[in-house]
C-alpha atoms as a PDB file:
ATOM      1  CA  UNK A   1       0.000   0.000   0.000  1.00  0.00           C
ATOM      2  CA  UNK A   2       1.050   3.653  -0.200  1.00  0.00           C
ATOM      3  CA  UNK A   3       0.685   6.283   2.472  1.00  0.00           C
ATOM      4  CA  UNK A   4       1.629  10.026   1.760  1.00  0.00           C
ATOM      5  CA  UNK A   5       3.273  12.327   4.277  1.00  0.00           C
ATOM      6  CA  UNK A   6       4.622  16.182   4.123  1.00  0.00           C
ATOM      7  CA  UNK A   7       8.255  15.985   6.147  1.00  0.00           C
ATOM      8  CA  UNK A   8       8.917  18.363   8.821  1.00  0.00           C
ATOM      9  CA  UNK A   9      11.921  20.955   8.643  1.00  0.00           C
ATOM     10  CA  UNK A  10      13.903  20.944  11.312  1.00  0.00           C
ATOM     11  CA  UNK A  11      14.903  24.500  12.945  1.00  0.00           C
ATOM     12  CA  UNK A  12      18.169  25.052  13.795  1.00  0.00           C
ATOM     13  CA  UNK A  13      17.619  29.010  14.435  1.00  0.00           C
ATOM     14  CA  UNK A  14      18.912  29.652  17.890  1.00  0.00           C
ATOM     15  CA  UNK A  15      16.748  31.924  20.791  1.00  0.00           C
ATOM     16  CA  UNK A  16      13.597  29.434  19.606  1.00  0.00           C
ATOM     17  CA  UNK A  17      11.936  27.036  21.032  1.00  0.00           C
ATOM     18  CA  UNK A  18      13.170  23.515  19.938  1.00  0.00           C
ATOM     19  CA  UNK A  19      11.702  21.407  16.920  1.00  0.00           C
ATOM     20  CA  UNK A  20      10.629  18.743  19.819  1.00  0.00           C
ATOM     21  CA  UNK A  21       8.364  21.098  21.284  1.00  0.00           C
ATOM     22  CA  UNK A  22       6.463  22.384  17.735  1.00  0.00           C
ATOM     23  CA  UNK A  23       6.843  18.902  16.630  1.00  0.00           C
ATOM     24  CA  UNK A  24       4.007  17.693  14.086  1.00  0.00           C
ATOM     25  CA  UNK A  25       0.811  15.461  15.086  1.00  0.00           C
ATOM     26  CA  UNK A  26       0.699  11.928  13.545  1.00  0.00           C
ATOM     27  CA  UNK A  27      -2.665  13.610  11.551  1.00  0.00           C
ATOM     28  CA  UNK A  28      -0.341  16.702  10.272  1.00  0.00           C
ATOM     29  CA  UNK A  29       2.209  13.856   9.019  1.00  0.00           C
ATOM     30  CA  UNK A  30       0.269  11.373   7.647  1.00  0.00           C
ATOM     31  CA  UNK A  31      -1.771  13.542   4.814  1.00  0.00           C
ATOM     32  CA  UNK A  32      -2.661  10.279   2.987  1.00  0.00           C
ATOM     33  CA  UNK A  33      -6.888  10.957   2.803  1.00  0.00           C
ATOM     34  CA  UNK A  34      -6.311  14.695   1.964  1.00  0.00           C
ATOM     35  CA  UNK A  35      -4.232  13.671  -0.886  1.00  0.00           C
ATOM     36  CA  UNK A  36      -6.071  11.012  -2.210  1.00  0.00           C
ATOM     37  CA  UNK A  37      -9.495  13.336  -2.438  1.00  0.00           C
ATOM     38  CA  UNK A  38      -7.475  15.499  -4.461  1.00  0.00           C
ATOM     39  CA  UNK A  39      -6.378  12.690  -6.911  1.00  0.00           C
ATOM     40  CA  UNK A  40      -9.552  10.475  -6.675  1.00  0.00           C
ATOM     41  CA  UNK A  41     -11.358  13.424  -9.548  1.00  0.00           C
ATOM     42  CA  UNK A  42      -7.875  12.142 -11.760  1.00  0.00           C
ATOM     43  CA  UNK A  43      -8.446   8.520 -11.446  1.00  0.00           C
ATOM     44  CA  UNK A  44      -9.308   8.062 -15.435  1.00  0.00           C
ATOM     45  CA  UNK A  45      -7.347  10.694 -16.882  1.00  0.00           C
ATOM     46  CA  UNK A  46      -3.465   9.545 -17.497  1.00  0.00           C
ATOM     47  CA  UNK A  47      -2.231  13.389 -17.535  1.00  0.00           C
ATOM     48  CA  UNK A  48      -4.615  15.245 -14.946  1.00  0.00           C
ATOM     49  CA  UNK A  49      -3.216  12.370 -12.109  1.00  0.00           C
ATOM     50  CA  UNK A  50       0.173  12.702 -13.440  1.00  0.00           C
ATOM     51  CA  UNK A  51      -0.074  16.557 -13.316  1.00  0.00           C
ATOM     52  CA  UNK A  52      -1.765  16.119  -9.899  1.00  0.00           C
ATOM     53  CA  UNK A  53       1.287  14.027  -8.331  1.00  0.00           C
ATOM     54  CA  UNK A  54       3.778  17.067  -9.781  1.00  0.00           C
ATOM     55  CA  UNK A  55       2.036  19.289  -7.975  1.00  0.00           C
ATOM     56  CA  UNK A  56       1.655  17.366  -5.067  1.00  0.00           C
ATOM     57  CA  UNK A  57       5.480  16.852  -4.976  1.00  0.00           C
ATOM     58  CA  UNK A  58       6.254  20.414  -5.554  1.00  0.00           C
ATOM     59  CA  UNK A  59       3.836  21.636  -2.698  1.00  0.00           C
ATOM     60  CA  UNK A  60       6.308  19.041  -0.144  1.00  0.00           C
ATOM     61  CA  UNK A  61       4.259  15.980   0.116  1.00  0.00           C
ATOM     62  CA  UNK A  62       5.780  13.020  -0.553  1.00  0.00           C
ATOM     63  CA  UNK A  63       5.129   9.497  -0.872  1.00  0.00           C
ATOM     64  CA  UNK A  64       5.898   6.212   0.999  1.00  0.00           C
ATOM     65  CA  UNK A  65       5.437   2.402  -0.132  1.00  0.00           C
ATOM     66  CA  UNK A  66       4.103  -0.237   2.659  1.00  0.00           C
ATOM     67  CA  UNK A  67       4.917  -4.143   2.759  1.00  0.00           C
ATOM     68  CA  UNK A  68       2.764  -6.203   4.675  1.00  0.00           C
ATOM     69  CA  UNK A  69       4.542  -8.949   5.958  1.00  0.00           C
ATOM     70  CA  UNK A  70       2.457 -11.235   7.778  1.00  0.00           C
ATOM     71  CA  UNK A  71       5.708 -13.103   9.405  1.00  0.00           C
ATOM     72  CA  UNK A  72       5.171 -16.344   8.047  1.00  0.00           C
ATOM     73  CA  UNK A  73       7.705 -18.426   5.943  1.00  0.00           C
ATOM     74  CA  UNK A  74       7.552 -22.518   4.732  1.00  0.00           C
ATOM     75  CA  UNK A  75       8.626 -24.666   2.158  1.00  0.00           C
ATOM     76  CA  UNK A  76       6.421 -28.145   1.511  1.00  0.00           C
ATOM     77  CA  UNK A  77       8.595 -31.068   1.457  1.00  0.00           C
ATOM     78  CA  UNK A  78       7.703 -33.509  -1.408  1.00  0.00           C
ATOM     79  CA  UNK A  79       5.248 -35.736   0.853  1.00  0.00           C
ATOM     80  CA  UNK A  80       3.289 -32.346   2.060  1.00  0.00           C
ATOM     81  CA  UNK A  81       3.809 -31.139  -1.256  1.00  0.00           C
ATOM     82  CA  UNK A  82       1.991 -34.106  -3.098  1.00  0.00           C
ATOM     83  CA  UNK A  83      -0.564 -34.353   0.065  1.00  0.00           C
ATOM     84  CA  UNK A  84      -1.373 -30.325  -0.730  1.00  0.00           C
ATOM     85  CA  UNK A  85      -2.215 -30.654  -4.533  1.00  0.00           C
ATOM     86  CA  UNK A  86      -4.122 -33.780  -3.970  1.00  0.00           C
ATOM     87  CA  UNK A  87      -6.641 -32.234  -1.687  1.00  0.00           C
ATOM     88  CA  UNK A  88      -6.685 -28.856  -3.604  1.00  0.00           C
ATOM     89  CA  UNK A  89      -7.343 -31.827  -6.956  1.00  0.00           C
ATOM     90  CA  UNK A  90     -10.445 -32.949  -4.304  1.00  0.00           C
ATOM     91  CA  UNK A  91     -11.540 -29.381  -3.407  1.00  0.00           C
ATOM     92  CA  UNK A  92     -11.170 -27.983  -7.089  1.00  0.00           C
ATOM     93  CA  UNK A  93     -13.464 -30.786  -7.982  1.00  0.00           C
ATOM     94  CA  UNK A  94     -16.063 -30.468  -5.412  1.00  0.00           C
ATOM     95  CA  UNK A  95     -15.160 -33.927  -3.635  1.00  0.00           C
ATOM     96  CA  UNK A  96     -15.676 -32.703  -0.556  1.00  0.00           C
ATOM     97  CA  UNK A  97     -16.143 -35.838   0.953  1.00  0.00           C
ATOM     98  CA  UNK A  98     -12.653 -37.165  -0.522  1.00  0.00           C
ATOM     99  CA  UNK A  99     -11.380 -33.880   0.473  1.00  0.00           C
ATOM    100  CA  UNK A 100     -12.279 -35.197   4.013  1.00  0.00           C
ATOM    101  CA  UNK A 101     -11.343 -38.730   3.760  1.00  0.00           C
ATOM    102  CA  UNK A 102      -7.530 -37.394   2.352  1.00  0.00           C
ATOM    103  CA  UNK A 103      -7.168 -35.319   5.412  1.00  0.00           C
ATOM    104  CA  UNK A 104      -8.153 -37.974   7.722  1.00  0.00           C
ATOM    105  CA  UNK A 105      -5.581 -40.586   5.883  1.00  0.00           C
ATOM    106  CA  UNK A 106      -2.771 -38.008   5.595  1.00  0.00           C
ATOM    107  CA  UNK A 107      -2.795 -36.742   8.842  1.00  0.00           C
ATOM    108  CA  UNK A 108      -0.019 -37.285  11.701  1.00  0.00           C
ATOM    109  CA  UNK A 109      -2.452 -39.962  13.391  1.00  0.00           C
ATOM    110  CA  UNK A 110      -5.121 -40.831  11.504  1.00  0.00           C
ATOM    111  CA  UNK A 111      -5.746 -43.601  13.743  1.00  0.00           C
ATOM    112  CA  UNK A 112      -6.821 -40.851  16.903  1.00  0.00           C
ATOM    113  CA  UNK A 113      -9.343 -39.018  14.366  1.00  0.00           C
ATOM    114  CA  UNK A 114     -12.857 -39.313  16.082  1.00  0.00           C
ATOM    115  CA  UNK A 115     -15.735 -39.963  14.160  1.00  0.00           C
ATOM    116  CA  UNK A 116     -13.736 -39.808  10.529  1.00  0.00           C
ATOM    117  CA  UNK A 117     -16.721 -40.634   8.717  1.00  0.00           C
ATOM    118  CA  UNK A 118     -19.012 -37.951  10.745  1.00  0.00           C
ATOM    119  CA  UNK A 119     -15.979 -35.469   9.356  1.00  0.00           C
ATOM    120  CA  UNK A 120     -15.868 -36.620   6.225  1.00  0.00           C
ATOM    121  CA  UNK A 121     -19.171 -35.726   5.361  1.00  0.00           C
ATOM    122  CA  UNK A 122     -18.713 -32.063   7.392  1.00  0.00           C
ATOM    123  CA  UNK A 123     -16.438 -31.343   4.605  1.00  0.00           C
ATOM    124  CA  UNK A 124     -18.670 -32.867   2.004  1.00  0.00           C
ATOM    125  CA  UNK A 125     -21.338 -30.134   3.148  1.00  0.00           C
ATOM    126  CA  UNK A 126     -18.963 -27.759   3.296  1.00  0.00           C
ATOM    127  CA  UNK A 127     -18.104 -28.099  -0.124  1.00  0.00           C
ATOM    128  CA  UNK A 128     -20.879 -28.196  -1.329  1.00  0.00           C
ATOM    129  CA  UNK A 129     -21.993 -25.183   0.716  1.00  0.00           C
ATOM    130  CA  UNK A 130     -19.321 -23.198  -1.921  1.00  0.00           C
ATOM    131  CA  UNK A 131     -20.179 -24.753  -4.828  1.00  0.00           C
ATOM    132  CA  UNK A 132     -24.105 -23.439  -4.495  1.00  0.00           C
ATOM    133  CA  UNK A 133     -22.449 -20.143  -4.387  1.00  0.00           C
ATOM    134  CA  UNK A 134     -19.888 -20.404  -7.377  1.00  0.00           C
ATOM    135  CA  UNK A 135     -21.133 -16.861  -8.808  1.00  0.00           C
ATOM    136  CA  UNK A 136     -21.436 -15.483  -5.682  1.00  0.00           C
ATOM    137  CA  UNK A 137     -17.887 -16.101  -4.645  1.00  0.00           C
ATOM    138  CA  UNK A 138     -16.637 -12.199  -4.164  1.00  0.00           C
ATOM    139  CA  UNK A 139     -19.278 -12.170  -1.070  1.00  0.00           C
ATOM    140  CA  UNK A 140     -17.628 -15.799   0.627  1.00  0.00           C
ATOM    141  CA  UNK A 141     -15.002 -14.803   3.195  1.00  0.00           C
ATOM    142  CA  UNK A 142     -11.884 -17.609   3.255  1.00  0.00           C
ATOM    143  CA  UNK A 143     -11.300 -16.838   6.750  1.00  0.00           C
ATOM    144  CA  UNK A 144     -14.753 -17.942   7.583  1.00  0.00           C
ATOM    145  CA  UNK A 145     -14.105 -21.173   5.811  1.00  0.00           C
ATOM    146  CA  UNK A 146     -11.001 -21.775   7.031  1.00  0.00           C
ATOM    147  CA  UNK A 147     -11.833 -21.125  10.342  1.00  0.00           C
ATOM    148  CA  UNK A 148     -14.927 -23.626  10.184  1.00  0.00           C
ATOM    149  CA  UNK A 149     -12.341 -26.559   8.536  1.00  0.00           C
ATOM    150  CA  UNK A 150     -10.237 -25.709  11.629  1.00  0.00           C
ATOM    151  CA  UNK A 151     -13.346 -25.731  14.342  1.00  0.00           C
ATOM    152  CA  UNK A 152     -13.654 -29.392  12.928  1.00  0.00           C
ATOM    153  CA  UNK A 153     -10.349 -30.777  12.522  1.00  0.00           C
ATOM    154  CA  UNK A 154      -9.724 -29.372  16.825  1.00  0.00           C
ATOM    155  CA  UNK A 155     -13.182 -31.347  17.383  1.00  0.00           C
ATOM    156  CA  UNK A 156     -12.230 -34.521  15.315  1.00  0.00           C
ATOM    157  CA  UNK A 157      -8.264 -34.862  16.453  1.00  0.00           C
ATOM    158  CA  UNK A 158      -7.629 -34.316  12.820  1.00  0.00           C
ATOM    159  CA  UNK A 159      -3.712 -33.427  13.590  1.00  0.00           C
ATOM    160  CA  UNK A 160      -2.297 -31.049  10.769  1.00  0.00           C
ATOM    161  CA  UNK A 161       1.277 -30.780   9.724  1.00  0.00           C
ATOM    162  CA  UNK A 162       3.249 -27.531  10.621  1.00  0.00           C
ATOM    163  CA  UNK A 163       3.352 -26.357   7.135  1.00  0.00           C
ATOM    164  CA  UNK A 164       0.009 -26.974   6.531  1.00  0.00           C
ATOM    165  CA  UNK A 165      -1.050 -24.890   9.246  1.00  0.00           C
ATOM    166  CA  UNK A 166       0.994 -21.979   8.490  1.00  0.00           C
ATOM    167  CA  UNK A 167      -0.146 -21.947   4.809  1.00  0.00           C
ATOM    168  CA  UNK A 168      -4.098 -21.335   6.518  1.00  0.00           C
ATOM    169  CA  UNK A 169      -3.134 -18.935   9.050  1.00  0.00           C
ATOM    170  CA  UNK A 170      -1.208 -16.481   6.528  1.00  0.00           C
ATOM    171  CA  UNK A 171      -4.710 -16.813   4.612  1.00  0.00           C
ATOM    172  CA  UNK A 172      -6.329 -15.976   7.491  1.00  0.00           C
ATOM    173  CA  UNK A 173      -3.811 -12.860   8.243  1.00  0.00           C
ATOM    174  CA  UNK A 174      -3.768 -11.612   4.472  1.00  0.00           C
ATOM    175  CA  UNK A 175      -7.498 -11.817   4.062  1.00  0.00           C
ATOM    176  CA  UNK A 176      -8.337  -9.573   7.211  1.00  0.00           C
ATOM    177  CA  UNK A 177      -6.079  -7.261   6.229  1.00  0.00           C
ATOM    178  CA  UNK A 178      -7.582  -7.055   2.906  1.00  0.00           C
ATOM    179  CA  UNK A 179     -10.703  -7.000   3.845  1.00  0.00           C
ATOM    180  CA  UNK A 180      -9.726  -3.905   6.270  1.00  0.00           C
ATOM    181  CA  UNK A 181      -8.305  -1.826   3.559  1.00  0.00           C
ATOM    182  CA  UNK A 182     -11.218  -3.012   1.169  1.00  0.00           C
ATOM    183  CA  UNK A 183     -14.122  -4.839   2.509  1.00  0.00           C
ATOM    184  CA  UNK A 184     -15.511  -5.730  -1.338  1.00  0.00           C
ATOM    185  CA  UNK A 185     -12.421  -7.522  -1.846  1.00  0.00           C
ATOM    186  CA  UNK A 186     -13.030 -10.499  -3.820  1.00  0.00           C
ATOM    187  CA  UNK A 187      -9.243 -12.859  -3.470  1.00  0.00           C
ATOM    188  CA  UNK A 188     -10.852 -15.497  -6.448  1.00  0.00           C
ATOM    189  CA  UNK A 189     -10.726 -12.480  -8.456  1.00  0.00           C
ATOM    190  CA  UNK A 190      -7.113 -10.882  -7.403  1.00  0.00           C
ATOM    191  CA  UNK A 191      -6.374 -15.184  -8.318  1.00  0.00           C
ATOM    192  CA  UNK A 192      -6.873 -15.066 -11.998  1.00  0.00           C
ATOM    193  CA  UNK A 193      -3.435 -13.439 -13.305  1.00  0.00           C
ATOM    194  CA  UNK A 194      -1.728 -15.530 -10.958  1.00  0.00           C
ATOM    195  CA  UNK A 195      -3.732 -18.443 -13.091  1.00  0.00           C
ATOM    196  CA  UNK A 196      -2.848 -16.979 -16.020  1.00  0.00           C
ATOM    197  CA  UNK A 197       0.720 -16.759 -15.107  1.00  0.00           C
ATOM    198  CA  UNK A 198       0.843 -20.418 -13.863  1.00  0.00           C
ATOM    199  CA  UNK A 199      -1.015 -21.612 -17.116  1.00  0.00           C
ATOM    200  CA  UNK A 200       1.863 -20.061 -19.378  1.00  0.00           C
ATOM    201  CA  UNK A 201       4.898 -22.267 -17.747  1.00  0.00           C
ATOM    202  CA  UNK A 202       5.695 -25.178 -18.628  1.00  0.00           C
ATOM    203  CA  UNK A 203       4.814 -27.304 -15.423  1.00  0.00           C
ATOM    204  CA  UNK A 204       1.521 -26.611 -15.639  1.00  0.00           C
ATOM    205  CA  UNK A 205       1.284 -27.874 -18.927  1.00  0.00           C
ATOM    206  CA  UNK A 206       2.711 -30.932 -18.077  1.00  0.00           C
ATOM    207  CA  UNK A 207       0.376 -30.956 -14.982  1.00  0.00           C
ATOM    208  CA  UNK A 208      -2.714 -31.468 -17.795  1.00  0.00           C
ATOM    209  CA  UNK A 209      -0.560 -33.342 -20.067  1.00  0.00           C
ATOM    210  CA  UNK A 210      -0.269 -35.685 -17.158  1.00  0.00           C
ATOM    211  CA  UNK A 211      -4.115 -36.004 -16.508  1.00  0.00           C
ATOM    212  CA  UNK A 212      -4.424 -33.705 -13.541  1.00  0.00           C
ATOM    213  CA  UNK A 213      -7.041 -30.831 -14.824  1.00  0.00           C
ATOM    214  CA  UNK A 214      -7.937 -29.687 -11.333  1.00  0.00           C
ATOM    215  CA  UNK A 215      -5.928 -26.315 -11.944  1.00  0.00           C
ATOM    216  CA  UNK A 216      -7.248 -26.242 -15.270  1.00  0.00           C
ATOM    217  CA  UNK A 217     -10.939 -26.692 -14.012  1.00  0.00           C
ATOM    218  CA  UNK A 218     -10.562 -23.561 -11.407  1.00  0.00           C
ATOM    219  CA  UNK A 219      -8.754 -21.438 -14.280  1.00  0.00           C
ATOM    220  CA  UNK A 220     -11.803 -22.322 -16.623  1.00  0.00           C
ATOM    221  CA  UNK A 221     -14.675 -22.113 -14.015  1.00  0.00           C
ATOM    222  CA  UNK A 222     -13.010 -18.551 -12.570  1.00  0.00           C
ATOM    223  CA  UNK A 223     -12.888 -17.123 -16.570  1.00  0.00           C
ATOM    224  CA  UNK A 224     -16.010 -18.128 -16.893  1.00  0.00           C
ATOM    225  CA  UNK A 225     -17.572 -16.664 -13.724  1.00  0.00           C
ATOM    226  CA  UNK A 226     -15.504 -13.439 -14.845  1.00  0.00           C
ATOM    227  CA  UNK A 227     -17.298 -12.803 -18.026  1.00  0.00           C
ATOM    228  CA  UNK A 228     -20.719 -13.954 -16.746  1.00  0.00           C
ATOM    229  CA  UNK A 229     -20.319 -11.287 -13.847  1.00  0.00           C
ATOM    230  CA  UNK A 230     -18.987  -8.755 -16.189  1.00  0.00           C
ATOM    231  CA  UNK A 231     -22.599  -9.707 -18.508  1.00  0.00           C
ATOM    232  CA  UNK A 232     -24.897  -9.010 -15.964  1.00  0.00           C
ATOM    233  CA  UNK A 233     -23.488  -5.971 -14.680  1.00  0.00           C
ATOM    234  CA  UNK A 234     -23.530  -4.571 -18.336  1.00  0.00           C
ATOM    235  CA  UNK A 235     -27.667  -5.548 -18.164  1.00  0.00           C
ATOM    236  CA  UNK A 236     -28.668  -4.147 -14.982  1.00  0.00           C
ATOM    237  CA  UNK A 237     -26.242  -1.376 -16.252  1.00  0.00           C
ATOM    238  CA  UNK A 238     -28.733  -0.694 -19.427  1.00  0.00           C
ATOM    239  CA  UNK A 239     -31.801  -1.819 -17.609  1.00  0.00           C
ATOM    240  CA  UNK A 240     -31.118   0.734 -14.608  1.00  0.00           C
ATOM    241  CA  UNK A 241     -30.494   3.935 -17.183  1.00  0.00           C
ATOM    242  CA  UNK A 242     -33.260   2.736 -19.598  1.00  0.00           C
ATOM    243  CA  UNK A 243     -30.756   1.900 -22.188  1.00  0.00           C
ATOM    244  CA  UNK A 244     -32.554  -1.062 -23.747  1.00  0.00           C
ATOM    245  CA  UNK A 245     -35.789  -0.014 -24.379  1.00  0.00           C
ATOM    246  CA  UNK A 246     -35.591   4.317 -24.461  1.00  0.00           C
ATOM    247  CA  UNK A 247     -38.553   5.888 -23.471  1.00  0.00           C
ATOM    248  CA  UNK A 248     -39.039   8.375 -26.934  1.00  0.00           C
END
C-alpha cells in the first residue's frame, strides 16, 4: 500500500523554542486521505493524475510504499507437497467428501481421528456449501471457511502438519487485512493473473498433459464466472439507465 506524508523541517535558528516542542501530530504527518481526495477526480485521466502528483510533490508531500509482511515463511517437502495438490485436486473438484477422507488418511495420526466418517461428510457439506455459491464467490469470506475446517479438525483430532497450518493462518492474516483496507475484496478475483501466469509455464502444462485438470478446471470455471459477472453488470447497467428499451 502507499501512504503520503509532508516531512517536517527541522529549525536550527537559535533563541527558539526547539523542533521537539512544535513537533508535528501523527494527523499533520500522515496527509494520505487529503491527498487522495485530491487525486480520486484524476483517477481516469493519465495526464490530470500525473499533473496532480507534480504538484503534489512540488507543494512538499511526498510518498511512501508499505509491505505487509504477515511473518510467516515454509517450504512443503515432497510428501506435504503431493498431500497439498491432492486435496486442492479434491476441493477444485467439489469432492468434498474425498477432500475429508484425504485429510483424515494423511494426517499425523489418523488412527486418533474421532468420528472420521461424521468429518468426512462435514467437509462434504462444506463443499458443497461453496459450490451453491460459485457466482457469488466475491461475497464468501476464506477466513470464515477456514476457520470452520479448523473448528472441525480441533473437534475430530484431525492433527495437521506444521506447514500446513501456516499456509491457513497467513490466509487468514492476508485476508483480514484485505478486507480492512477493502471490505468488497473479492481474493478469487485478485487469483486469476496468478492463473494466467501459472497456465503459461511449462509445469503446468505438463500438470494437464499428465491427466491432472484440477488447476485447469478452477482457471476455466473462474474465466467463466468473470465474463458472466462482467454480462450481468452490463444488463442491470442498461436496464437501470433505460438503455434497452428508451422511453421516446
Amino acid at each position: 500500500m502507499v501512504r503520503f506524508y509532508r516531512p517536517s523541517e527541522l529549525d536550527l535558528s537559535l533563541g527558539k523554542h526547539s523542533r521537539a516542542f512544535n513537533a508535528p501530530t501523527r494527523a499533520e504527518v500522515d496527509v494520505t486521505e487529503a491527498v487522495l481526495e485530491r487525486l480520486r477526480p484524476s483517477l481516469n485521466d493519465t495526464d490530470d493524475w500525473n499533473t496532480a502528483l507534480s504538484q503534489l510533490h512540488d507543494e512538499g508531500y511526498r510518498p511512501q510504499l508499505i509491505f505487509i509482511d504477515t511473518g510467516l515463511v515454509t517450504q512443503l517437502n515432497e510428501t506435504n507437497r503431493r498431500n497439498f495438490l491432492d486435496l486442492f485436486r479434491a476441493i477444485a473438484e467439489f469432492d468434498g467428501y474425498r477432500a475429508g477422507q484425504l485429510m483424515v488418511e494423511r494426517c499425523r495420526t489418523p488412527e486418533e481421528v474421532i468420528d472420521p466418517e461424521i468429518f468426512a461428510l462435514k467437509m462434504q457439506h462444506l463443499v458443497l456449501s461453496i459450490k451453491s455459491r460459485t457466482f457469488a464467490l466475491g461475497s464468501v469470506k476464506i477466513g470464515d471457511i477456514l476457520s470452520e475446517v479448523l473448528t472441525m479438525v480441533r473437534g475430530h483430532h484431525v492433527r495437521f502438519e506444521g506447514d500446513f497450518v501456516n499456509v491457513v493462518i497467513s490466509c487468514l492474516l492476508l485476508e483480514g487485512i484485505g478486507r480492512s483496507l477493502n471490505p468488497n475484496l473479492d481474493l478469487f478475483k485478485s487469483a486469476l493473473p496468478i492463473l494466467r501466469q501459472l497456465g503459461s509455464g511449462s509445469s503446468f502444462l505438463e500438470t494437464v498433459r499428465s491427466g491432472d485438470y484440477s488447476m485447469l478446471w478452477v482457471w476455466v470455471g473462474l474465466e467463466a464466472r468473470g465474463m458472466l459477472q462482467a454480462s450481468v453488470e452490463s444488463v442491470e447497467h442498461c436496464v437501470k439507465y433505460d438503455q434497452l428499451s428508451p422511453n421516446i
